[in-house]
C-alpha atoms as a PDB file:
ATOM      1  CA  UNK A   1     -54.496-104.529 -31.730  1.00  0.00           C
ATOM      2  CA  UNK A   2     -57.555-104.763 -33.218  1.00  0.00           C
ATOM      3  CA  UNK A   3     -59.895-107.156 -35.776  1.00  0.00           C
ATOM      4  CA  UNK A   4     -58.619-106.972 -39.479  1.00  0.00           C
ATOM      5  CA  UNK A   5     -61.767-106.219 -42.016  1.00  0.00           C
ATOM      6  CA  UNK A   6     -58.975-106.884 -45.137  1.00  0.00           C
ATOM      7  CA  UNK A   7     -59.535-109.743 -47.047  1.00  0.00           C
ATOM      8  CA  UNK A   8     -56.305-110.985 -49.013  1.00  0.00           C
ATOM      9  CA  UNK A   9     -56.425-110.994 -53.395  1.00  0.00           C
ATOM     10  CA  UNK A  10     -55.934-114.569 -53.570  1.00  0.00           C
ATOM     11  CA  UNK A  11     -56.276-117.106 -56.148  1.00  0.00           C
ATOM     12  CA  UNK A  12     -54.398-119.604 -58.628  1.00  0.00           C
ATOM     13  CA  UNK A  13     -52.348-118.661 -61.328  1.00  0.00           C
ATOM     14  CA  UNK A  14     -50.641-115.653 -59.612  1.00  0.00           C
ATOM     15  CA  UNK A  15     -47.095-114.244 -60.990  1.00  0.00           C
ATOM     16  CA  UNK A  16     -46.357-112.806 -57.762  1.00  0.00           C
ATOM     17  CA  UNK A  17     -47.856-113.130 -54.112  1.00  0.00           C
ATOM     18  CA  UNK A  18     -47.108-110.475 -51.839  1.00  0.00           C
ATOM     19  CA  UNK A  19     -46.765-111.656 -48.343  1.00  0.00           C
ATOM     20  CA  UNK A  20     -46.547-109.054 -45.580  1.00  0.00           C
ATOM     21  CA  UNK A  21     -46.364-109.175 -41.752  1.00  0.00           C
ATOM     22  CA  UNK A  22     -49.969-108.261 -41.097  1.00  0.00           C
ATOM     23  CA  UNK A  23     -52.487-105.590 -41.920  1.00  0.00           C
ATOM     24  CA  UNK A  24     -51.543-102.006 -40.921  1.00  0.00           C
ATOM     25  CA  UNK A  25     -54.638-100.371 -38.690  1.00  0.00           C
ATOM     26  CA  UNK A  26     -54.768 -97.535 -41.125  1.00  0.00           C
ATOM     27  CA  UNK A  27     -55.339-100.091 -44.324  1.00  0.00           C
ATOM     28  CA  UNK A  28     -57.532-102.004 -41.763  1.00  0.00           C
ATOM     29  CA  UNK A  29     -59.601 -99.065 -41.531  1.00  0.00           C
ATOM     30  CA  UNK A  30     -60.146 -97.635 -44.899  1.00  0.00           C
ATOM     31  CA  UNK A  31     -59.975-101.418 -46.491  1.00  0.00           C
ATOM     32  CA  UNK A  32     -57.289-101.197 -48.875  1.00  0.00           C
ATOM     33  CA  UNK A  33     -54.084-103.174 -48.782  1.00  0.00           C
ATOM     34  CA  UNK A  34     -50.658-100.779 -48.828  1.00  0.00           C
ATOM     35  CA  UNK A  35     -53.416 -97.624 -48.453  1.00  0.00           C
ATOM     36  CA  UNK A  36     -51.452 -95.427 -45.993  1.00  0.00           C
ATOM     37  CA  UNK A  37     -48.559 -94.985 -47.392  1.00  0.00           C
ATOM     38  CA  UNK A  38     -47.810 -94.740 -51.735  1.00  0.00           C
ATOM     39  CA  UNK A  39     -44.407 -96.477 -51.151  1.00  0.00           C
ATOM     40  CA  UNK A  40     -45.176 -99.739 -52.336  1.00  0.00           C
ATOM     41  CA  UNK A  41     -46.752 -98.904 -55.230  1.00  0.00           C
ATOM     42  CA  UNK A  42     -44.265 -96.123 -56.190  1.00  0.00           C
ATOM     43  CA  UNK A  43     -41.451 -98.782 -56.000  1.00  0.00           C
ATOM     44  CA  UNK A  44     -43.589-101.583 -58.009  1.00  0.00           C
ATOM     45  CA  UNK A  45     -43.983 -99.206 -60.577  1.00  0.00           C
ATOM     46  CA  UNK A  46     -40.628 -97.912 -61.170  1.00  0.00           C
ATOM     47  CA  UNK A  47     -39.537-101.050 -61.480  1.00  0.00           C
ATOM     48  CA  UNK A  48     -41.587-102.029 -64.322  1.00  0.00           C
ATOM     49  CA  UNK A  49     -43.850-104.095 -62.733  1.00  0.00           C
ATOM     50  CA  UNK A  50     -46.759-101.830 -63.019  1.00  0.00           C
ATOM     51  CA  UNK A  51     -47.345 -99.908 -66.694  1.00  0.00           C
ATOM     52  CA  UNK A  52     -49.312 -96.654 -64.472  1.00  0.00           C
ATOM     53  CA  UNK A  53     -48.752 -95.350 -61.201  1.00  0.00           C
ATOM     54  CA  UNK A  54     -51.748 -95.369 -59.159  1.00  0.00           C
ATOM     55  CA  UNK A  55     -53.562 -93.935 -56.243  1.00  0.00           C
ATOM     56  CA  UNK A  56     -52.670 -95.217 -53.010  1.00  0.00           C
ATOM     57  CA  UNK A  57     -56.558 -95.348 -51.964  1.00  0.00           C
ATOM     58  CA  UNK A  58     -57.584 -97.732 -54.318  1.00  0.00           C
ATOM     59  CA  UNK A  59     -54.478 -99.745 -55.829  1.00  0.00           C
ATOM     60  CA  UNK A  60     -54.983-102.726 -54.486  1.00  0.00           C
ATOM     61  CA  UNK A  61     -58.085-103.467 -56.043  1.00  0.00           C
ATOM     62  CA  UNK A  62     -56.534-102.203 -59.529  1.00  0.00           C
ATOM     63  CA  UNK A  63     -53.149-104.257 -58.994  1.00  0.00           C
ATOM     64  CA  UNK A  64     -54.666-107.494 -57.260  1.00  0.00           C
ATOM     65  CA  UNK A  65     -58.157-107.778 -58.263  1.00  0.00           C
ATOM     66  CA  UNK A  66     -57.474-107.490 -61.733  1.00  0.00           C
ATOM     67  CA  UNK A  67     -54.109-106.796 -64.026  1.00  0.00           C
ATOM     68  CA  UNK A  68     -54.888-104.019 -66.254  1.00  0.00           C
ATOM     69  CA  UNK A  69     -52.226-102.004 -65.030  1.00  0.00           C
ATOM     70  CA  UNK A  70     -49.769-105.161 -64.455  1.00  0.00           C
ATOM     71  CA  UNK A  71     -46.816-105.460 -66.359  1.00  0.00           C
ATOM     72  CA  UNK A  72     -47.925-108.010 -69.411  1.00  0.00           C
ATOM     73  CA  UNK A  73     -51.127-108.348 -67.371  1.00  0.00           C
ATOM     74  CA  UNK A  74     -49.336-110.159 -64.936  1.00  0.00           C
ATOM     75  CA  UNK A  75     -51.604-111.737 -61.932  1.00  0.00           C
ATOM     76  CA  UNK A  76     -50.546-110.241 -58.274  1.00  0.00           C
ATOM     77  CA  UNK A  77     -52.258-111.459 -55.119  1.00  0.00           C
ATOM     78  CA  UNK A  78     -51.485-110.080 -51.476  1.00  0.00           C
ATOM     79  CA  UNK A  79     -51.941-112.492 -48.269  1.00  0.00           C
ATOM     80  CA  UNK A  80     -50.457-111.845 -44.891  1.00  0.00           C
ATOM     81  CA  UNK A  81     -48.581-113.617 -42.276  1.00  0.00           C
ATOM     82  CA  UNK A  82     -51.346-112.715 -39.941  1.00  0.00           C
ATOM     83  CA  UNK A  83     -54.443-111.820 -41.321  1.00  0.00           C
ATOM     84  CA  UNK A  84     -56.747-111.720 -38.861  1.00  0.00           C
ATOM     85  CA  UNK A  85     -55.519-108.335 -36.758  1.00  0.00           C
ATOM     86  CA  UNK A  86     -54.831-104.927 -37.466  1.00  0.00           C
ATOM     87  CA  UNK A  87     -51.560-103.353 -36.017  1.00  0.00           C
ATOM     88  CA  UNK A  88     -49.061-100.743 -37.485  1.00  0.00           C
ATOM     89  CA  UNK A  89     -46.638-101.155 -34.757  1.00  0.00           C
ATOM     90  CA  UNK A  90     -44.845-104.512 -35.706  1.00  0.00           C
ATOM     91  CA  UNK A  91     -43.252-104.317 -32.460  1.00  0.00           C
ATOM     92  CA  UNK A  92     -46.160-105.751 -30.942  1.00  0.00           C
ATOM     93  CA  UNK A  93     -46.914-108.584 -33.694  1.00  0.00           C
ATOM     94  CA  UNK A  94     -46.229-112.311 -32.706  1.00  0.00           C
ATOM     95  CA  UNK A  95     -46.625-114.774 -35.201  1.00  0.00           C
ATOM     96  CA  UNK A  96     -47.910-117.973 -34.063  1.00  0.00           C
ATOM     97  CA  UNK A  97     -47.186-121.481 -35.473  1.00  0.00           C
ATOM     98  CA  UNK A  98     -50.200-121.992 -36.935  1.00  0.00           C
ATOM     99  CA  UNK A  99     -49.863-118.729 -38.540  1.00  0.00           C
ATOM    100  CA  UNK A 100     -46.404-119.982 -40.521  1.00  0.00           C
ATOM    101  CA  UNK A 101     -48.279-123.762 -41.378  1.00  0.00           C
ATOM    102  CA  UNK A 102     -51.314-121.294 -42.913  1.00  0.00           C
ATOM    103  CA  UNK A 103     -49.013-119.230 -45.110  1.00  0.00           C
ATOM    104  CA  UNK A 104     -47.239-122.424 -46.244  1.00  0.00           C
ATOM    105  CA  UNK A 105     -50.426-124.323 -47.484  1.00  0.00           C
ATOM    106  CA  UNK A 106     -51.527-121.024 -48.843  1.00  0.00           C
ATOM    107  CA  UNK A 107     -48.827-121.105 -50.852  1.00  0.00           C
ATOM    108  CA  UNK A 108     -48.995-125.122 -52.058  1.00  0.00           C
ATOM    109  CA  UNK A 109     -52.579-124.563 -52.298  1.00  0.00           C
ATOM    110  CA  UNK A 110     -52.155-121.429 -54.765  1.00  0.00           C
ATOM    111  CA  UNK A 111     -48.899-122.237 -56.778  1.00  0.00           C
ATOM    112  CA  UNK A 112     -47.901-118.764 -57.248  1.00  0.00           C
ATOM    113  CA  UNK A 113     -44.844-118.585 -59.357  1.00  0.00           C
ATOM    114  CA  UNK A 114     -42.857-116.367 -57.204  1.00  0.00           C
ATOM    115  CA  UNK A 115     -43.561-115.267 -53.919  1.00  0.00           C
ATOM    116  CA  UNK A 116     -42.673-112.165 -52.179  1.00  0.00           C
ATOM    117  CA  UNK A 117     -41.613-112.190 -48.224  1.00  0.00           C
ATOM    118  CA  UNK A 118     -42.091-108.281 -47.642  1.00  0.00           C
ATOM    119  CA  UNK A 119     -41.115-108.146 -44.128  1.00  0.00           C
ATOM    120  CA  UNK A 120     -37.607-108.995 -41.921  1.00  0.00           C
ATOM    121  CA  UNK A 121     -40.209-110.597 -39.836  1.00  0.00           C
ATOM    122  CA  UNK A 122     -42.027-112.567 -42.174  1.00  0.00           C
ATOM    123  CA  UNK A 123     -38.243-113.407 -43.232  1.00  0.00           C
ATOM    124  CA  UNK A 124     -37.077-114.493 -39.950  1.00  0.00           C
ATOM    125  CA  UNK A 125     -39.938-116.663 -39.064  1.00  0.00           C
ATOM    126  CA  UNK A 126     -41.204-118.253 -42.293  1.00  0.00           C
ATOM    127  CA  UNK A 127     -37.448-119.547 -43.232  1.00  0.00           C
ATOM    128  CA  UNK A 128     -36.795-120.763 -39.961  1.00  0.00           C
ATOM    129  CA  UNK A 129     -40.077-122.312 -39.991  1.00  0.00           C
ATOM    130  CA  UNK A 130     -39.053-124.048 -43.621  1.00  0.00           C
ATOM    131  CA  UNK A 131     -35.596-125.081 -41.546  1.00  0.00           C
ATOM    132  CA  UNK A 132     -33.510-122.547 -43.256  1.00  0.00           C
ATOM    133  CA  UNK A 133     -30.682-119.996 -42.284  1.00  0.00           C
ATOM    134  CA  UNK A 134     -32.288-117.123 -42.144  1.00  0.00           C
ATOM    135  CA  UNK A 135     -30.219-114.368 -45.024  1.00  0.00           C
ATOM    136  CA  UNK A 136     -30.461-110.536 -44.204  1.00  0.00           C
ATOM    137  CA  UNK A 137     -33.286-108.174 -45.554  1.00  0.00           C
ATOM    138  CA  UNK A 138     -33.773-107.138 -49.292  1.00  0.00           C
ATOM    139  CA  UNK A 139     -32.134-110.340 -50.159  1.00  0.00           C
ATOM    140  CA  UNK A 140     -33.759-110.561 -53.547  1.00  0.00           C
ATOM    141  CA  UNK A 141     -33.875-114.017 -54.944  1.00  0.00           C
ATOM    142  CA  UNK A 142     -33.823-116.741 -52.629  1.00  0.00           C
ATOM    143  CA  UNK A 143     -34.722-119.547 -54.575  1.00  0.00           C
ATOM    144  CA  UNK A 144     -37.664-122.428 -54.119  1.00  0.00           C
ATOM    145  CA  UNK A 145     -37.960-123.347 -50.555  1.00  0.00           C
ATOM    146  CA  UNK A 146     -40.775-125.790 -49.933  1.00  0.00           C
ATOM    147  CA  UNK A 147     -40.229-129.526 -51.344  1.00  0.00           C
ATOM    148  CA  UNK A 148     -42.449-130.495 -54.252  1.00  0.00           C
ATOM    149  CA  UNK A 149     -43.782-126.740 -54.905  1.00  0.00           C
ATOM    150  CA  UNK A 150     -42.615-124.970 -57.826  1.00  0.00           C
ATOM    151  CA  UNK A 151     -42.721-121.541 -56.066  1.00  0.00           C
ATOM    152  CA  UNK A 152     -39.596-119.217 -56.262  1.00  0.00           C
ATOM    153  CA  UNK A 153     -38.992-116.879 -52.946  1.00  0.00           C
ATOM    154  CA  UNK A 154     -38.249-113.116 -53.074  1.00  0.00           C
ATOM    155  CA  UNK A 155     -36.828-111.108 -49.987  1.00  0.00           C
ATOM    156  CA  UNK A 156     -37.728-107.533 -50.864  1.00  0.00           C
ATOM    157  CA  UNK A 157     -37.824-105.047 -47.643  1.00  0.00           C
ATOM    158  CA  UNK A 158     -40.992-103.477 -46.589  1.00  0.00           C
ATOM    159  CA  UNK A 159     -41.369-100.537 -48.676  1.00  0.00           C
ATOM    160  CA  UNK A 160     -41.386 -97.796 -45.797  1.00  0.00           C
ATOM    161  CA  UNK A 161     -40.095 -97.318 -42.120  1.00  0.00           C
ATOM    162  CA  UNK A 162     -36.352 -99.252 -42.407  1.00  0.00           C
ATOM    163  CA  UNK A 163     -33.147 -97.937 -43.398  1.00  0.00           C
ATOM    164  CA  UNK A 164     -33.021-100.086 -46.611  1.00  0.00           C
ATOM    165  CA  UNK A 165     -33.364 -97.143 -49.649  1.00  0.00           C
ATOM    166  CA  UNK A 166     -36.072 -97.404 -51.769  1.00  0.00           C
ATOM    167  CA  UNK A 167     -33.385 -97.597 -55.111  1.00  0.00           C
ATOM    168  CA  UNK A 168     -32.029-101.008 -53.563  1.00  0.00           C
ATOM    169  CA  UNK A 169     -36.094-102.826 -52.983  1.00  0.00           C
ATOM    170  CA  UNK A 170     -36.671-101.384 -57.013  1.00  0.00           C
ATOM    171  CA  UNK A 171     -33.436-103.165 -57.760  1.00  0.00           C
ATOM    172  CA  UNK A 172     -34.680-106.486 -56.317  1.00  0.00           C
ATOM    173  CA  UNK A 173     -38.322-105.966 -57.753  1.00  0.00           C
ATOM    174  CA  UNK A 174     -36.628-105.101 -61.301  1.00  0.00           C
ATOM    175  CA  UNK A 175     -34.259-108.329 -60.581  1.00  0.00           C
ATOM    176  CA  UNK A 176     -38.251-109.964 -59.962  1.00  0.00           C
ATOM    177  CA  UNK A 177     -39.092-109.126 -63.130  1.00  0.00           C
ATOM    178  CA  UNK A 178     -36.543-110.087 -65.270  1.00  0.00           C
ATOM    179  CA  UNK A 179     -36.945-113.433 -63.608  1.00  0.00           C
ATOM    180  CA  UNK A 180     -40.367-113.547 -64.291  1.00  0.00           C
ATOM    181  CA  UNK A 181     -39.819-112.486 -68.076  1.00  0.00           C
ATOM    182  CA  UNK A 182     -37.536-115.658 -68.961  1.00  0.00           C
END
């Protein structure tokens, strides 16, 4: 494992944070979020949520640091469970504690509308951390889970390396936006 260099799109007023396990060592590396593989961004925009495909190398800067390309210039942000290493096997990733009380107050401190668990991981420890039963991956909608935030939680599966097709996590991002648009 080594040092992340990414620094997560945060700020208030988000439609959707994206919350993954932790940096991959390849996005680590070349200092873009979801830059090793075009999955995500294939699946974000055939759902609708973004109005132009884009490059792999450089998306995250056009789809979280600014909305041009955002579906009714919606604001997206990307944080991670862990943000401070770099590992693409997630085998070897062990969320701590204070890891799970971080994301949390990220996510009072921020208010996005919805959020987006992207990981079974992420999944499994952040809703047992909030003292829920845990549901299986590419749940979709899972409703608000922290007491006196506003925030409505996603389950959508990592976009690559699991047996979950990427037709069923466009499903549950379309499902994202139609919630959005009410």
């Amino acid at each position: 494992m080594q040092e992340s260099t990414l620094i997560p799109f945060l700020r208030k007023n988000l439609d959707i944070l994206f919350v993954g396990l932790n940096p991959a060592k390849g996005s680590s590396e070349n200092g873009h979020y979801f830059s090793v593989n075009q999955a995500f961004w294939n699946q974000l925009y055939e759902s609708g949520l973004l109005t132009k495909l884009v490059d792999k190398s450089n998306a995250d800067e056009l789809i979280f640091g600014s909305n041009k390309y955002n579906y009714k210039n919606w604001n997206f942000g990307i944080t991670d469970l862990i943000t401070e290493i770099a590992e693409s096997n997630s085998a070897k990733v062990k969320p701590k504690k204070a890891d799970l009380i971080r994301l949390e107050n990220v996510i009072k401190d921020y208010k996005p509308k919805t959020t987006v668990l992207l990981h079974g991981k992420v999944l499994k420890k952040f809703i047992g951390h909030l003292g829920y039963i845990v549901p299986e991956s590419n749940t979709g909608k899972l409703g608000r889970l922290i007491e006196n935030c506003n925030t409505t939680f996603y389950n959508i599966a990592f976009p690559h390396g699991n047996s979950i097709t990427s037709e069923s996590k466009i499903e549950k991002y379309t499902e994202l936006k139609e919630f959005l648009n009410l």
